[in-house]
N, C-alpha and C. Protein backbone atom coordinates (compact mmCIF):
# COMPACT_ATOMS: atom_id res chain seq x y z
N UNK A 1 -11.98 -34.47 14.06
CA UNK A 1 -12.44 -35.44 15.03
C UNK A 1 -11.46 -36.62 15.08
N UNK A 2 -10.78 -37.17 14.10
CA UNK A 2 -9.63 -37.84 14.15
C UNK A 2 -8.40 -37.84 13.98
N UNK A 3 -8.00 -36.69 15.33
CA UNK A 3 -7.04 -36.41 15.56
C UNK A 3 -6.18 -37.22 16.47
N UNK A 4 -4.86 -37.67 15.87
CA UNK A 4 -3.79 -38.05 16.68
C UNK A 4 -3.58 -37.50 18.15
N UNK A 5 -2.79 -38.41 18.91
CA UNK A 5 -2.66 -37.95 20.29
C UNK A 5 -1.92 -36.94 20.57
N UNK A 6 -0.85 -37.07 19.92
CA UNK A 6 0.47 -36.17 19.67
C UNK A 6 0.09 -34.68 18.99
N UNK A 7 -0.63 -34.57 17.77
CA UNK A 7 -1.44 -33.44 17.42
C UNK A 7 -2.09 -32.65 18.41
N UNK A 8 -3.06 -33.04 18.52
CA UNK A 8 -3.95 -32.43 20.11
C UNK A 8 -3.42 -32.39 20.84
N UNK A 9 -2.11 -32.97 21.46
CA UNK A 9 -1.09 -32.03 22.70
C UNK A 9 -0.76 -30.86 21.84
N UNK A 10 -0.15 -31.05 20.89
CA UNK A 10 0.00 -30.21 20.25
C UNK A 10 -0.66 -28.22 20.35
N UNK A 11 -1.80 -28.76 20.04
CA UNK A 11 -2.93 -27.87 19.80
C UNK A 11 -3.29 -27.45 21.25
N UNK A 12 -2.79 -28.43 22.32
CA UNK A 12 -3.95 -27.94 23.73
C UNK A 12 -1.80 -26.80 24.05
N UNK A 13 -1.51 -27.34 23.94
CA UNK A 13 -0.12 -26.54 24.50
C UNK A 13 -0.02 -24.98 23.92
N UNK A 14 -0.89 -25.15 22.60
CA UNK A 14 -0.77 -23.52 21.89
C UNK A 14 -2.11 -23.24 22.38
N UNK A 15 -3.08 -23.96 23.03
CA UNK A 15 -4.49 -23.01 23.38
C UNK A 15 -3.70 -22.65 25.04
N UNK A 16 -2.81 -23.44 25.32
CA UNK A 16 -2.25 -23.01 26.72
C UNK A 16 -2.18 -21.23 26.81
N UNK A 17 -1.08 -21.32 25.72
CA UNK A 17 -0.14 -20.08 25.52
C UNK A 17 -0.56 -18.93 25.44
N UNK A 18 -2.25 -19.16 24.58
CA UNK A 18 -3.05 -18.18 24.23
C UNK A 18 -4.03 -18.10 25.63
N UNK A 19 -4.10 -18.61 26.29
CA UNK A 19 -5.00 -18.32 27.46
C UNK A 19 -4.20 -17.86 28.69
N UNK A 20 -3.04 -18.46 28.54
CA UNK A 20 -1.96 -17.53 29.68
C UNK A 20 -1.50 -15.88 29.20
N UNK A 21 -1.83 -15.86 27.76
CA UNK A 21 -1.65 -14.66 27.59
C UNK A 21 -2.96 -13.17 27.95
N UNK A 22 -4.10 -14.09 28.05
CA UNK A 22 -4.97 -13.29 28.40
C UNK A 22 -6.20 -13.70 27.15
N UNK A 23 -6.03 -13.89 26.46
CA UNK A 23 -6.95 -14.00 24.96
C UNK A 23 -7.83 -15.05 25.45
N UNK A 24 -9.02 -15.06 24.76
CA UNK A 24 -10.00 -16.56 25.00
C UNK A 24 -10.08 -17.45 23.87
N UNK A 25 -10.04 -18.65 23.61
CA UNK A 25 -10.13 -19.63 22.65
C UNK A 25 -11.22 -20.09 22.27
N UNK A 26 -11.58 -20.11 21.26
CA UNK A 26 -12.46 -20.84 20.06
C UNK A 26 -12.02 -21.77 19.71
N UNK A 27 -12.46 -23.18 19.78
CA UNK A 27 -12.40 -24.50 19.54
C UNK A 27 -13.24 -24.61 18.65
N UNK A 28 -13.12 -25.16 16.81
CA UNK A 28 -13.96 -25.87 16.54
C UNK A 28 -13.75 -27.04 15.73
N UNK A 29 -15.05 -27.99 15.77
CA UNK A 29 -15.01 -29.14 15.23
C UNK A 29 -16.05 -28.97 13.97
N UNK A 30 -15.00 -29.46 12.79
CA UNK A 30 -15.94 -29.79 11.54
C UNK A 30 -16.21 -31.10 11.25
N UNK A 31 -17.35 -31.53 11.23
CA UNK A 31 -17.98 -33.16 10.90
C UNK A 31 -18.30 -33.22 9.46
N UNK A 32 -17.32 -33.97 9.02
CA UNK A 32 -17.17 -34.57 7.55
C UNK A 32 -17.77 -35.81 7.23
N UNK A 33 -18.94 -35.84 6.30
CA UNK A 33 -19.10 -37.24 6.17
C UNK A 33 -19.75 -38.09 7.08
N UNK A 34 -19.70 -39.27 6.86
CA UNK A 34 -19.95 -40.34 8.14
C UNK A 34 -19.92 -39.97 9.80
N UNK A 35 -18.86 -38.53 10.04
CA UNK A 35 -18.71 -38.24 11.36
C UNK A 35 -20.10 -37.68 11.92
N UNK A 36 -21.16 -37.26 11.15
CA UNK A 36 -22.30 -36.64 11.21
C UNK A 36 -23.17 -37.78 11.87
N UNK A 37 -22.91 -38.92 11.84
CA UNK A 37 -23.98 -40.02 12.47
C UNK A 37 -23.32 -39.98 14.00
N UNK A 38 -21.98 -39.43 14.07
CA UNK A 38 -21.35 -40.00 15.72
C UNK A 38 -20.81 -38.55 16.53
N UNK A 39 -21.76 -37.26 16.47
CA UNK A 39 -21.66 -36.45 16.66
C UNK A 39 -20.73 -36.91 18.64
N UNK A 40 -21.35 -37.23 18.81
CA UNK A 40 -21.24 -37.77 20.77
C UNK A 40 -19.83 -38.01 20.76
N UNK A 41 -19.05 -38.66 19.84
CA UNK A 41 -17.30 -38.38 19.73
C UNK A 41 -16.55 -37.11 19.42
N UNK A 42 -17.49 -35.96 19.17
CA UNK A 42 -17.09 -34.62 18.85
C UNK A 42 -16.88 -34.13 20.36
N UNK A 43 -18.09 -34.56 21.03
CA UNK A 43 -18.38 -33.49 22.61
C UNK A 43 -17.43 -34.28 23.59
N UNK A 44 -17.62 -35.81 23.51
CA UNK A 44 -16.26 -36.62 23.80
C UNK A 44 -14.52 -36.05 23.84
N UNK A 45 -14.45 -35.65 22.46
CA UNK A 45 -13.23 -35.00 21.79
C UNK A 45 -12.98 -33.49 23.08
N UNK A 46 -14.11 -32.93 23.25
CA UNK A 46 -14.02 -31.47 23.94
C UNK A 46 -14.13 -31.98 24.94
N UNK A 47 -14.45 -32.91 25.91
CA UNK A 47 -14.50 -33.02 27.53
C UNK A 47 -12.79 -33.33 27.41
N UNK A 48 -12.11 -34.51 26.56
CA UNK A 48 -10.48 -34.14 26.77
C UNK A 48 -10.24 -32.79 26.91
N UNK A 49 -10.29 -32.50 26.03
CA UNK A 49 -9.56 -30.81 25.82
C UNK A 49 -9.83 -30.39 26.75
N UNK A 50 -11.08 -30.01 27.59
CA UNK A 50 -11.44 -29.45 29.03
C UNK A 50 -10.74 -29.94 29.88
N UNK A 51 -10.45 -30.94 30.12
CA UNK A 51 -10.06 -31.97 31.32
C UNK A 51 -8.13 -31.54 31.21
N UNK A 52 -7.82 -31.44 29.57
CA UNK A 52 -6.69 -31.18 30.21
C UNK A 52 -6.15 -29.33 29.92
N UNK A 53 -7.04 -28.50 29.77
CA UNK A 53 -6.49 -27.15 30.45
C UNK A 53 -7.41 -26.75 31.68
N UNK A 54 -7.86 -27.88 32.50
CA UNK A 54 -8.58 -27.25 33.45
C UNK A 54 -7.60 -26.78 34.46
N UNK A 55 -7.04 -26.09 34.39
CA UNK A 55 -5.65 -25.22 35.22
C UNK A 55 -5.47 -24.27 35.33
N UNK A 56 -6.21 -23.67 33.85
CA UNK A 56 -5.34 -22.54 33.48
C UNK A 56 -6.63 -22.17 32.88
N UNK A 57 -7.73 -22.34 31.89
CA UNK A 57 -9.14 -22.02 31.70
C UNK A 57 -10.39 -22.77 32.35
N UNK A 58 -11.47 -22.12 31.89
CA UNK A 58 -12.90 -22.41 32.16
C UNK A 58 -13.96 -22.32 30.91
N UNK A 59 -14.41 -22.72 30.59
CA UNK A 59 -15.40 -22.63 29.40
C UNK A 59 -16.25 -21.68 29.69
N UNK A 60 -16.53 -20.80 28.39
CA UNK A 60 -17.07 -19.23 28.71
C UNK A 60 -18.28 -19.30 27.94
N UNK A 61 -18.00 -20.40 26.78
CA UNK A 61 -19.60 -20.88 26.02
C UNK A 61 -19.52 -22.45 25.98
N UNK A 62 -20.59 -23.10 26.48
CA UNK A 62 -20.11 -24.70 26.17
C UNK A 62 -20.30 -24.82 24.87
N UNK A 63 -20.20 -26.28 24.58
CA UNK A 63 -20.25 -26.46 23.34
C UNK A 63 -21.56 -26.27 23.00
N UNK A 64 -21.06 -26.48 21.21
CA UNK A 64 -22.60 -25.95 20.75
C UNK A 64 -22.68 -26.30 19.23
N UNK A 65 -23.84 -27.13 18.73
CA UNK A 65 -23.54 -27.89 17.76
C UNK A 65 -24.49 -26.78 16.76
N UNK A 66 -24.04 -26.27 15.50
CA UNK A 66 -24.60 -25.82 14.54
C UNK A 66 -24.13 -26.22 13.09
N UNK A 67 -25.24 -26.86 12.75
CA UNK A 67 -25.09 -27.86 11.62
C UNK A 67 -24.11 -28.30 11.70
N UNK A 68 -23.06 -28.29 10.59
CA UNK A 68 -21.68 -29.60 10.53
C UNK A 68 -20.33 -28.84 11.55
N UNK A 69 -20.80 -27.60 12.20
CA UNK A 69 -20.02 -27.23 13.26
C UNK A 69 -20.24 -27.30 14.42
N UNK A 70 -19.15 -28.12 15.73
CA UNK A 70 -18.86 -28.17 16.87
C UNK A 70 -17.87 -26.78 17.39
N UNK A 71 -18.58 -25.98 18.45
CA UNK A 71 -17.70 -25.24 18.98
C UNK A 71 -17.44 -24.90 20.71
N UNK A 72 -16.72 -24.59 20.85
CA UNK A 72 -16.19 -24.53 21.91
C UNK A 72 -15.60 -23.48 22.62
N UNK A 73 -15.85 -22.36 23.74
CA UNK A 73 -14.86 -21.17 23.84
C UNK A 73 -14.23 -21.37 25.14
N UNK A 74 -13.30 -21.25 25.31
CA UNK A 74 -12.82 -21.09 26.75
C UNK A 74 -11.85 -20.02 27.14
N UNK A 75 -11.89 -19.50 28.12
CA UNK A 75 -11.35 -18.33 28.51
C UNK A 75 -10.53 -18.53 29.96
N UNK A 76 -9.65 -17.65 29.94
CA UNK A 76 -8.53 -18.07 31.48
C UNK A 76 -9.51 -18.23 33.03
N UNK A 77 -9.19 -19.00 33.71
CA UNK A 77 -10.51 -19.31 34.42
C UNK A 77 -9.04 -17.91 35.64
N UNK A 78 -10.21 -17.28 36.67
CA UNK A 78 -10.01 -17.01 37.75
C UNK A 78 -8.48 -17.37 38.82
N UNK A 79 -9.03 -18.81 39.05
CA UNK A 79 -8.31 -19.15 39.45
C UNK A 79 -6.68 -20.32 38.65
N UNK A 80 -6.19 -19.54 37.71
CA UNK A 80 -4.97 -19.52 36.81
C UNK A 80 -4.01 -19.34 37.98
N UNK A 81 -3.10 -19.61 37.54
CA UNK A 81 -1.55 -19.66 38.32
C UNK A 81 -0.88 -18.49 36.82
N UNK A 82 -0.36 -17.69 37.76
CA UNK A 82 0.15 -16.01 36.87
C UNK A 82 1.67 -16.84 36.02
């Protein structure tokens, strides 16, 4: 959940790669500690991530909070550029 800016480009550029290849992505968030009172910065954390491969995927499960795990799947949306 407190991830750098530079990291998470990071990470959204390799969920790119894997969704232009055809594969679907699993996103998850582990809440350590204190992060358990501010869950709403986890789903926060995933509307970025949505917002910036909305190009190229679509979310195939929204998120979904089970106990100290946040997850996330998204899969190549339809309308992708080949």
């Amino acid at each position: 959940m407190r991830i750098g800016d530079n990291d998470l480009d990071i990470k959204i550029n390799k969920t790119r790669k894997f969704l232009e290849a055809g594969h679907k992505v699993k996103v998850m968030l582990l809440y350590r500690g204190r992060e358990n009172a501010h869950k709403e910065l986890g789903f926060a954390l995933f509307d970025r991530i949505t917002e910036k491969l909305q190009d190229v995927a679509s979310i195939d499960q929204p998120a979904q909070l089970s106990g100290r795990n946040l997850t996330i799947t998204y899969r190549r949306s339809s309308n992708a550029k080949n």
